[in-house]
N, C-alpha and C. Protein backbone atom coordinates (compact mmCIF):
# COMPACT_ATOMS: atom_id res chain seq x y z
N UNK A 1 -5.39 173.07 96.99
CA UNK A 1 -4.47 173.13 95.88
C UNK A 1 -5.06 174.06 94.83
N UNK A 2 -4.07 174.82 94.23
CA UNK A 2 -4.86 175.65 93.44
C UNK A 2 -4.48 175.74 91.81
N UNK A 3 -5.15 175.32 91.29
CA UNK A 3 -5.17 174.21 89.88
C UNK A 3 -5.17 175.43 88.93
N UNK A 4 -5.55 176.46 88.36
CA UNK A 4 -5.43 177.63 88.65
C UNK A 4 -6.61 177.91 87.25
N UNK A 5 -6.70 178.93 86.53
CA UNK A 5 -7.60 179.37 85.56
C UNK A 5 -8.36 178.67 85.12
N UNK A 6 -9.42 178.43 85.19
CA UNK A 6 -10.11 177.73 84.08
C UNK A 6 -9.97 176.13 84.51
N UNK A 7 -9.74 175.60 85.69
CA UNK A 7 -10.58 174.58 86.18
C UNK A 7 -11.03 174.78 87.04
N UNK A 8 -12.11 173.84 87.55
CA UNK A 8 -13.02 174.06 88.09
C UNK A 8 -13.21 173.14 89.47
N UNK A 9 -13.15 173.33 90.44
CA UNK A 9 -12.93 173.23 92.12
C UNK A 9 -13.96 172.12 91.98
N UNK A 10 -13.61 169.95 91.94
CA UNK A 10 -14.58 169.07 92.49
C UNK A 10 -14.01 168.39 93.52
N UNK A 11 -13.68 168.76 94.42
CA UNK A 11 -13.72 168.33 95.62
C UNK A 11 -14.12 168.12 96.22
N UNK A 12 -14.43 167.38 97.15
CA UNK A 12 -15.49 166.58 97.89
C UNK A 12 -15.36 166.10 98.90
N UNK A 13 -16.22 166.40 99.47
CA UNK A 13 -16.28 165.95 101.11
C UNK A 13 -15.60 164.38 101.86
N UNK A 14 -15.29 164.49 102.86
CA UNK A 14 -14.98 163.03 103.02
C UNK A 14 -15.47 162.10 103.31
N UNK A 15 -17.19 162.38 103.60
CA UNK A 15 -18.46 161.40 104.03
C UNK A 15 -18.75 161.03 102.49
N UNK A 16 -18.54 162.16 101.42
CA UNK A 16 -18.78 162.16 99.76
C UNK A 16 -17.58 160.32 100.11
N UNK A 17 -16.45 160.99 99.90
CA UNK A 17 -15.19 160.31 98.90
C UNK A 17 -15.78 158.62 99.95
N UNK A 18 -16.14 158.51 101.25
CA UNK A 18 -16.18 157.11 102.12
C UNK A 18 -16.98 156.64 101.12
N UNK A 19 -18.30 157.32 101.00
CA UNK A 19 -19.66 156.89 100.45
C UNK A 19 -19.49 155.95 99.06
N UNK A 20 -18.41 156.87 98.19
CA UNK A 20 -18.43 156.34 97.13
C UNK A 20 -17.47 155.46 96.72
N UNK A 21 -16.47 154.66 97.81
CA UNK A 21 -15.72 153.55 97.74
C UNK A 21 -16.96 152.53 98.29
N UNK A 22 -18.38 152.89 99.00
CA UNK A 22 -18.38 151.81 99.71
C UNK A 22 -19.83 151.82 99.21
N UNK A 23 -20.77 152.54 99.94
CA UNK A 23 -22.15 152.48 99.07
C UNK A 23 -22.29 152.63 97.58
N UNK A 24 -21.92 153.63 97.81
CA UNK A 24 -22.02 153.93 96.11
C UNK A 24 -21.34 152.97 94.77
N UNK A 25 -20.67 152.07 95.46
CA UNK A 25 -19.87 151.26 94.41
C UNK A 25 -20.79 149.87 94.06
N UNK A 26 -21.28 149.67 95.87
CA UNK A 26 -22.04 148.57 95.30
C UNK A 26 -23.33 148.98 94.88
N UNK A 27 -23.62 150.42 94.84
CA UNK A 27 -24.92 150.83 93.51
C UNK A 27 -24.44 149.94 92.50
N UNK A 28 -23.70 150.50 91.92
CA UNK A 28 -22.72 150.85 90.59
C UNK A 28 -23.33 148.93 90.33
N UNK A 29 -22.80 148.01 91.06
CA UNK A 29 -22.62 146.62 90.65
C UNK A 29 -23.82 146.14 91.38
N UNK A 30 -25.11 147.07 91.07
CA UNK A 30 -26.60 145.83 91.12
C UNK A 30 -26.16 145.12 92.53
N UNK A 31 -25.38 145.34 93.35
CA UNK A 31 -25.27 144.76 94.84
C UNK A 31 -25.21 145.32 96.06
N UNK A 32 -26.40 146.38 95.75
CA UNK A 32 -26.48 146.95 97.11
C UNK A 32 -27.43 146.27 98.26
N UNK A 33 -28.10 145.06 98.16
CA UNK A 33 -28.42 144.30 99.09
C UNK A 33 -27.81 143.01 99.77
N UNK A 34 -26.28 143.39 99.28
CA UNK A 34 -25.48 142.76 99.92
C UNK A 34 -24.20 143.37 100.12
N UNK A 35 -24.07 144.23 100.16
CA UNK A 35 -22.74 144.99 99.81
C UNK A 35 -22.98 146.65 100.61
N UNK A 36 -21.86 147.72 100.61
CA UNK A 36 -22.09 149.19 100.83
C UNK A 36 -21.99 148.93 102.22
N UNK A 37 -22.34 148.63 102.95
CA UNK A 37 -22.90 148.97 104.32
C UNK A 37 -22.05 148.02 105.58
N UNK A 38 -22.07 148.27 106.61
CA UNK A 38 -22.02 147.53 108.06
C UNK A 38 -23.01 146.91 108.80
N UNK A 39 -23.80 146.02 108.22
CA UNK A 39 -25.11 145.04 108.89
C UNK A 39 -25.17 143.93 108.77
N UNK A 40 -25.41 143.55 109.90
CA UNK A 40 -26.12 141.69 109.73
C UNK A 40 -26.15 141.21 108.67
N UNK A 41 -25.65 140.32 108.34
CA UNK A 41 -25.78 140.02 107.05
C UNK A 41 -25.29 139.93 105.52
N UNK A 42 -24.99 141.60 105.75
CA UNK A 42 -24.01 141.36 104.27
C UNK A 42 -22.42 141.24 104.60
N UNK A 43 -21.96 141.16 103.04
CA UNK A 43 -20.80 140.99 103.19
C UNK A 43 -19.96 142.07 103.52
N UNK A 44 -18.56 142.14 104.12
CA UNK A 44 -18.12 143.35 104.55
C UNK A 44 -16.50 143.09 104.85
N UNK A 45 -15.84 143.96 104.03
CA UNK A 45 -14.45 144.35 104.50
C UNK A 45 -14.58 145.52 105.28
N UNK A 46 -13.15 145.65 106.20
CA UNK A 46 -13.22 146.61 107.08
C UNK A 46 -11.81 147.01 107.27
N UNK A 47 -11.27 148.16 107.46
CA UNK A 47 -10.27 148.77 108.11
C UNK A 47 -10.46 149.45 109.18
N UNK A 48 -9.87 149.18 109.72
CA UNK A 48 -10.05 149.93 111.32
C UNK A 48 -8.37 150.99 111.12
N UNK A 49 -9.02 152.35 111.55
CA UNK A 49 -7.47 153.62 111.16
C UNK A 49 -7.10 153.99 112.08
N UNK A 50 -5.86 153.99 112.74
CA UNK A 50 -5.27 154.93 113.42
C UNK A 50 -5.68 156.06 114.05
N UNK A 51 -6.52 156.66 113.15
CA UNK A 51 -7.43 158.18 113.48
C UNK A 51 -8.42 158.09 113.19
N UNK A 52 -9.46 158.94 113.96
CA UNK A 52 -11.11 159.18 113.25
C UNK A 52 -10.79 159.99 112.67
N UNK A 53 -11.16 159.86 111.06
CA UNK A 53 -10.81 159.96 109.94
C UNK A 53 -11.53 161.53 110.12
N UNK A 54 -13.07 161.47 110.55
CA UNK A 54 -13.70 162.80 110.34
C UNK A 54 -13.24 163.78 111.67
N UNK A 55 -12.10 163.29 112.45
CA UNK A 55 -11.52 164.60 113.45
C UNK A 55 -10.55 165.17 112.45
N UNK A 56 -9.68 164.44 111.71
CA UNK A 56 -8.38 165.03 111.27
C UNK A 56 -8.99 166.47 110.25
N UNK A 57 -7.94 167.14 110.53
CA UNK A 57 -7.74 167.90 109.42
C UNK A 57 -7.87 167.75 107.79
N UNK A 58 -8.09 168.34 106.77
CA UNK A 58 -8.18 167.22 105.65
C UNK A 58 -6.57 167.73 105.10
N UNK A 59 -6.06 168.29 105.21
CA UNK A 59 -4.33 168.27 105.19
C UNK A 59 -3.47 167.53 106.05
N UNK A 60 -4.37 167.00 107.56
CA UNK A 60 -3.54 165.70 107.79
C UNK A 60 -4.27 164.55 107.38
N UNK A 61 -4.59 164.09 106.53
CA UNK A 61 -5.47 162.98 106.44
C UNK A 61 -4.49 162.08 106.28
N UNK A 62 -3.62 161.95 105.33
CA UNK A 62 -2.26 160.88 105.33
C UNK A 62 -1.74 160.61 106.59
N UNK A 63 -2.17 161.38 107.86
CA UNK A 63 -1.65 160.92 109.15
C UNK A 63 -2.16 159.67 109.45
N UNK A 64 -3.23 159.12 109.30
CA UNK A 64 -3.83 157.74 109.48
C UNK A 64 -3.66 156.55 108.66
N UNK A 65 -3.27 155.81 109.06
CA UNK A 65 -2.97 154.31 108.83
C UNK A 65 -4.32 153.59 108.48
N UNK A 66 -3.80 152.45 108.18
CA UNK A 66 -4.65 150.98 108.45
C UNK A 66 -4.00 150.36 109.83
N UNK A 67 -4.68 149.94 110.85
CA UNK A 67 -4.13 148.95 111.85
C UNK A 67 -4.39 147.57 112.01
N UNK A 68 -5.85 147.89 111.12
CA UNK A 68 -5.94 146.05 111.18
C UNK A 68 -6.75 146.09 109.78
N UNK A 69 -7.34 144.69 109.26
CA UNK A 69 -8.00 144.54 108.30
C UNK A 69 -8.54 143.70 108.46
N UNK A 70 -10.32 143.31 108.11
CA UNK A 70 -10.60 142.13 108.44
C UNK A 70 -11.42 142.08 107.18
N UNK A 71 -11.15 140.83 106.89
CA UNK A 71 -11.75 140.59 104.61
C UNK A 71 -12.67 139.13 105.13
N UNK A 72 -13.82 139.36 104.54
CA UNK A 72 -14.75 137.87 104.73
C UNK A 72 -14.68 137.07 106.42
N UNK A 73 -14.51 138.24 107.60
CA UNK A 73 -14.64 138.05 108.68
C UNK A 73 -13.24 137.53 109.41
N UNK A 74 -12.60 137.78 108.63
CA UNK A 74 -11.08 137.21 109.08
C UNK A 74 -10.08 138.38 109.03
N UNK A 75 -9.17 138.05 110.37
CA UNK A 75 -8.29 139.37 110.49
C UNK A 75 -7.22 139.01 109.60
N UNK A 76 -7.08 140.01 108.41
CA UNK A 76 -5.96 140.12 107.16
C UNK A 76 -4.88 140.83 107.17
N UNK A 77 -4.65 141.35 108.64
CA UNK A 77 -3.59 142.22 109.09
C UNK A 77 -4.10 143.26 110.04
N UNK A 78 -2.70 143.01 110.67
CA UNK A 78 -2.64 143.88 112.07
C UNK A 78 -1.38 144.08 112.41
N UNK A 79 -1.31 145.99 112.27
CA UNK A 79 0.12 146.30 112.47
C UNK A 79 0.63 145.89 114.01
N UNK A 80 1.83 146.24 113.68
CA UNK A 80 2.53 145.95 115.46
C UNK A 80 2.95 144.77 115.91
């Protein structure tokens, strides 16, 4: 998109934009030894997408869904 004179291009990668809904947030809230990550142990929401997010194009990225959701180990939806 081209925003045009005099701003300035922060766009960011999509390992950037994952990082900072998920690690980087529980920096932010003093809970990164329970939080951010996929391990034994901590707590963890999950979406599982339609697409691997890092094949798509980043102009198709809206092609991918949510198909399922699982919040505090429980499935919270599943399309279909």
């Amino acid at each position: 998109m081209d925003l045009s004179e005099g701003w300035r291009d922060e766009t960011q990668s999509l390992t950037d934009t994952l990082a900072s809904y998920t690690r980087d947030n529980a920096w932010v809230e003093l809970n990164e030894e329970r939080k951010g990550k996929l391990k034994a142990g901590m707590m963890a929401d999950v979406a599982v997408m339609s697409h691997d997010l890092t094949k798509l194009a980043p102009e198709n990225i809206t092609d991918a869904q949510a198909i399922a959701t699982v919040c505090d180990g429980v499935v919270t939806f599943e399309s279909g």
